[in-house]
Protein backbone atom coordinates (compact mmCIF):
# COMPACT_ATOMS: atom_id res chain seq x y z
CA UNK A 1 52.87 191.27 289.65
CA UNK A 2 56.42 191.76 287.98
CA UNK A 3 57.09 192.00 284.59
CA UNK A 4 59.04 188.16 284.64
CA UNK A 5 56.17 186.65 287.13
CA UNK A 6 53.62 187.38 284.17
CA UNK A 7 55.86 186.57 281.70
CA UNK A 8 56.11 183.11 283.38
CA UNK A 9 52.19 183.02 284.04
CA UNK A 10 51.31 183.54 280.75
CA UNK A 11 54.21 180.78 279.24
CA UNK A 12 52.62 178.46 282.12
CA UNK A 13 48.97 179.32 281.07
CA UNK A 14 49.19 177.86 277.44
CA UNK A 15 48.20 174.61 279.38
CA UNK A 16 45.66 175.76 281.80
CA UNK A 17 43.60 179.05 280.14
CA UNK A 18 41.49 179.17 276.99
CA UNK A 19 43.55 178.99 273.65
CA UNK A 20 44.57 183.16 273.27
CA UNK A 21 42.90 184.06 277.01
CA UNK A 22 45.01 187.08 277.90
CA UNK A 23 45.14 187.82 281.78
CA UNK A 24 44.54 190.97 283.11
CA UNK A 25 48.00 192.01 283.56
CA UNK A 26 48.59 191.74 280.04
CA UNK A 27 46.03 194.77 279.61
CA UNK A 28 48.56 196.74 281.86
CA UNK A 29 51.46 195.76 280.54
CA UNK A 30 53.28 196.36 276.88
CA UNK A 31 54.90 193.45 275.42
CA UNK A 32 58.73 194.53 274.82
CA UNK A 33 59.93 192.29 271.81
CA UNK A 34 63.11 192.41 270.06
CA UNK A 35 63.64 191.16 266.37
CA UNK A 36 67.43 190.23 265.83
CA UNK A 37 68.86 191.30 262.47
CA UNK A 38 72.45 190.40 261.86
CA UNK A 39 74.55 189.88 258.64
CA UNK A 40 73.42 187.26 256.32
CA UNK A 41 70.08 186.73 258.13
CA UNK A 42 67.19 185.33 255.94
CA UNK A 43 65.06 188.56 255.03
CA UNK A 44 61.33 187.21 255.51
CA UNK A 45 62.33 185.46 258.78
CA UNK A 46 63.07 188.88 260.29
CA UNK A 47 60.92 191.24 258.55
CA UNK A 48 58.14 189.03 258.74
CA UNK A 49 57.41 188.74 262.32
CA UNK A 50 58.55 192.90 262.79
CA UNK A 51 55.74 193.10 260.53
CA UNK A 52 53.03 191.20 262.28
CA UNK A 53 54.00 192.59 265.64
CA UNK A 54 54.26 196.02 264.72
CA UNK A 55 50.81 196.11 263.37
CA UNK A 56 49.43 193.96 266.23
CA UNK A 57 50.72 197.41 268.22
CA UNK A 58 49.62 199.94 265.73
CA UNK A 59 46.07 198.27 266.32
CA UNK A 60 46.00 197.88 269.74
CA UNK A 61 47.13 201.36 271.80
CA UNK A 62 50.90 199.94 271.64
CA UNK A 63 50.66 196.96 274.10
CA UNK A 64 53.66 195.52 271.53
CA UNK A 65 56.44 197.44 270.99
CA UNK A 66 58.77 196.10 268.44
CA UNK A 67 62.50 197.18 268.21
CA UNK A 68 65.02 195.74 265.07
CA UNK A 69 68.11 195.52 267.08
CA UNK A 70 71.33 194.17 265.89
CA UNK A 71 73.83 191.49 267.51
CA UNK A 72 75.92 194.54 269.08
CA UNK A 73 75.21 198.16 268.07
CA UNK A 74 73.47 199.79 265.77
CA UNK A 75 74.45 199.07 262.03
CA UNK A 76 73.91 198.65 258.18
CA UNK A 77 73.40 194.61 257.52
CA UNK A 78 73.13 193.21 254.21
CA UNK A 79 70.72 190.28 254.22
CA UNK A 80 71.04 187.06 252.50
CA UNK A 81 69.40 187.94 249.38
CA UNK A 82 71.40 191.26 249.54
CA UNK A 83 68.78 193.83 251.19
CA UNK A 84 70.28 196.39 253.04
CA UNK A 85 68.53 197.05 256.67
CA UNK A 86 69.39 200.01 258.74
CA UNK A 87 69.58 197.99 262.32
CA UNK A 88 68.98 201.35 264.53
CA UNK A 89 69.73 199.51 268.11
CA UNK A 90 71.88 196.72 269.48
CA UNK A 91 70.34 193.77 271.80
CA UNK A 92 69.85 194.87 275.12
CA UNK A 93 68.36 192.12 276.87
CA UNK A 94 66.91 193.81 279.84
CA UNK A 95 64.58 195.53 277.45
CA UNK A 96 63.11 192.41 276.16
CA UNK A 97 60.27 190.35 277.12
CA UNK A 98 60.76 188.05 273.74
CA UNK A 99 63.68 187.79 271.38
CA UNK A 100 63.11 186.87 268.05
CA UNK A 101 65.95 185.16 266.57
CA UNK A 102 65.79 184.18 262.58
CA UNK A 103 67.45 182.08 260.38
CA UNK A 104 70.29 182.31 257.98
CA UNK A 105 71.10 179.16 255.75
CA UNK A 106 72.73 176.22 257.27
CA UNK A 107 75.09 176.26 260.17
CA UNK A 108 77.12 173.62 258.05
CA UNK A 109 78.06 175.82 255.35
CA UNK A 110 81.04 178.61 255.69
CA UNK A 111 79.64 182.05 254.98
CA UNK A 112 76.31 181.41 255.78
CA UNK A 113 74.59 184.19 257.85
CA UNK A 114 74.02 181.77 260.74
CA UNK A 115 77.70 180.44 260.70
CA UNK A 116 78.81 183.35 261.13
CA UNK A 117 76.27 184.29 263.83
CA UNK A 118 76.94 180.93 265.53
CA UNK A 119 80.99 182.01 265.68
CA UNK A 120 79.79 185.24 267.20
CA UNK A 121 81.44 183.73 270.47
CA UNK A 122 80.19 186.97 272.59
CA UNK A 123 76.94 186.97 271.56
CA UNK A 124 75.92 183.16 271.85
CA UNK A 125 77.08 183.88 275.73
CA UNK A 126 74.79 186.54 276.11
CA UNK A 127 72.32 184.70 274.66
CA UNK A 128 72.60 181.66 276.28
CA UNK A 129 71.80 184.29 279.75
CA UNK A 130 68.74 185.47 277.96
CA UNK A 131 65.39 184.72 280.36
CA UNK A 132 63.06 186.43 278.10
CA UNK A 133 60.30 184.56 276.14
CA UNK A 134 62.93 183.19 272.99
CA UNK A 135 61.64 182.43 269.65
CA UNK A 136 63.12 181.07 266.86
CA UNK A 137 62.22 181.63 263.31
CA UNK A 138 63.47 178.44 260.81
CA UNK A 139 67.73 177.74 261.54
CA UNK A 140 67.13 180.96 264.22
CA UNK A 141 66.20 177.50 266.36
CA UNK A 142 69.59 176.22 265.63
CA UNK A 143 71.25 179.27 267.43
CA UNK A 144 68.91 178.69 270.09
CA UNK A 145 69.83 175.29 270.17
CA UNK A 146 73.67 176.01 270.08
CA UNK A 147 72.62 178.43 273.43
CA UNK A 148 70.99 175.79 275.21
CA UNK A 149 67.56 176.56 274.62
CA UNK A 150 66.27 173.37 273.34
CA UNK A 151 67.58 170.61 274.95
CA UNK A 152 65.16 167.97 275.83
CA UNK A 153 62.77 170.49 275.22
CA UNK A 154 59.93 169.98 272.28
CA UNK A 155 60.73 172.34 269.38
CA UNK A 156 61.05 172.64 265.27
CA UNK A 157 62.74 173.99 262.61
CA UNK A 158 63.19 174.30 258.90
CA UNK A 159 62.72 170.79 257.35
CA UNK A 160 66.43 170.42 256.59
CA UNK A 161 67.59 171.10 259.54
CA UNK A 162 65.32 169.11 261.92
CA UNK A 163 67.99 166.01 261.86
CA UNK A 164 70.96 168.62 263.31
CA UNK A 165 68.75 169.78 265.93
CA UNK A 166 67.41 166.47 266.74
CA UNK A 167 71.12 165.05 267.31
CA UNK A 168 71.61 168.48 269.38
CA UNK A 169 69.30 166.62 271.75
CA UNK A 170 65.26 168.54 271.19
CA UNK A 171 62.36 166.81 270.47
CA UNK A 172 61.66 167.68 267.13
CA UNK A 173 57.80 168.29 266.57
CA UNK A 174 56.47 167.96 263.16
CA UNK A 175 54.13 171.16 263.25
CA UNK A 176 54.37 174.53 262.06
CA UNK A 177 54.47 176.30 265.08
CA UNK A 178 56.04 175.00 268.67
CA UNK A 179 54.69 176.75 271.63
CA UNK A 180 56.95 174.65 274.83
CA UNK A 181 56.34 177.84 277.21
CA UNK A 182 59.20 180.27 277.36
CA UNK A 183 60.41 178.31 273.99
CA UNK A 184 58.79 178.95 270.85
CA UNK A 185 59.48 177.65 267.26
CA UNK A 186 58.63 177.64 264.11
CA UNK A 187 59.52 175.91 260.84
CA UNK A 188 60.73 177.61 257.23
CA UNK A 189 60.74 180.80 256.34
CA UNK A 190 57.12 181.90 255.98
CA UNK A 191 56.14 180.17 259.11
CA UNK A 192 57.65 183.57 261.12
CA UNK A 193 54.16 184.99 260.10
CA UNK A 194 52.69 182.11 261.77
CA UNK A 195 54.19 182.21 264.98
CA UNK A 196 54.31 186.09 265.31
CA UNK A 197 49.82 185.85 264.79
CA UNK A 198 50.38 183.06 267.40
CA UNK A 199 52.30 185.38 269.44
CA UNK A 200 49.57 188.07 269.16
CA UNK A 201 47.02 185.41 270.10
CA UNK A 202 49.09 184.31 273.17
CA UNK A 203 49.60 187.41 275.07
CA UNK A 204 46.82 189.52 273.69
CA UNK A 205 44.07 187.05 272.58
CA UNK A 206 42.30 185.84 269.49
CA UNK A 207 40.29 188.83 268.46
CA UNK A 208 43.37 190.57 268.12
CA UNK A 209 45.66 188.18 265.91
CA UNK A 210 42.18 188.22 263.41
CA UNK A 211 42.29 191.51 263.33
CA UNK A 212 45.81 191.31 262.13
CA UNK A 213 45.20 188.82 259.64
CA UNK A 214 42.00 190.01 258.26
CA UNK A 215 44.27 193.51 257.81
CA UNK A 216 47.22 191.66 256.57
CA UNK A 217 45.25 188.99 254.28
CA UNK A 218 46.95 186.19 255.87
CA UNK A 219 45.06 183.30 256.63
CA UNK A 220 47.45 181.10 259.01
CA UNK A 221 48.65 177.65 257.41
CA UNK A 222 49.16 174.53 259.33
CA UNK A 223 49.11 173.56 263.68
CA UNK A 224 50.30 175.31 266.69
CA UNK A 225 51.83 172.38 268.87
CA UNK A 226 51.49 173.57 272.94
CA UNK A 227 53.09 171.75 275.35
């Protein structure tokens, strides 16, 4: 089976396997994610998730491997609340199996990290191409949306933002976590550590993602909506 054909299985199986059931591929295979870091970006919605998924590999024999990349190349990015994050690789799609794309502010006001990310004119094309697993992390669904990703599809977002991406043509889901198959979503900014256990869960199964929270002392707030 091909890396895409059990990407694709697993997506599809959310409806037809026990909740977390990995398939045996998934024992073969490690899970190549990518967290996107780019100037202005919120700091929990990337570092969360890299967090979660980097342990989730630590603890199981690397089946996740979890690369910080940037928008381009590798840089220096100064988050929203001013952290500095050395971004050691650019996106390179065809070494992802999930992107991770997080928020940063509101599309609607200049400056904001995901303004400026949303002008990125060469990057929204390449990530409109993107056939990895995406996920976005709180206005990270906006860029999605902006690529294409969500219309008519069922998704969420940060709680002021769910009227943009509404009008922008998704089903907007009240719950803290969207799984819609090769689309997932989650709300505001602590709801990346959500979705990443969910992720965990997903591809590698339950014991796993309690393992990770029982390390972490996380207990996970609110519903996963699956499609």
């Amino acid at each position: 089976m091909q890396r895409r054909t059990f990407l694709r299985a697993s997506a599809l199986s959310a409806g037809v396997m026990p909740m977390g059931a990995p398939i045996a591929e998934a024992e073969q295979s490690t899970l190549r994610v990518q967290v996107l870091a780019y100037e202005g970006a919120e700091e929990l919605d990337f570092v969360a998730p890299f967090d979660v998924l980097a342990m989730a590999g630590h603890m199981s024999n690397n089946r996740i491997r979890t690369t910080l990349v940037s928008t381009n190349k590798p840089t220096t990015i100064t988050a929203s609340k001013g952290m500095r994050i050395e971004v050691p690789r650019g996106w390179s799609p065809q070494d992802a199996d999930i992107l991770v794309v997080p928020g940063g502010g509101f599309a609607n006001r200049p400056g904001s990290g995901l303004a400026k990310l949303l002008a990125d004119k060469v990057f929204m094309r390449r990530l409109a191409a993107v056939e990895a697993v995406t996920v976005g992390v709180c206005t990270g669904v906006m860029a999605l949306s902006a690529a294409g990703f969500t219309k008519g599809r069922s998704a969420t977002t940060h709680a002021g933002a769910k009227a943009d991406l509404a009008a922008q043509g998704a089903t907007v889901i009240n719950a803290r976590v969207v799984d819609d198959g090769d689309l997932v979503t989650c709300g505001g900014i602590t709801s990346g550590l959500d979705a990443a256990i969910w992720l965990v869960e997903r591809f590698l199964g339950p014991q796993l993602a309690t393992q990770v929270e029982t390390v972490m002392e996380y207990e996970r707030r609110g519903t996963v909506w699956r499609s």
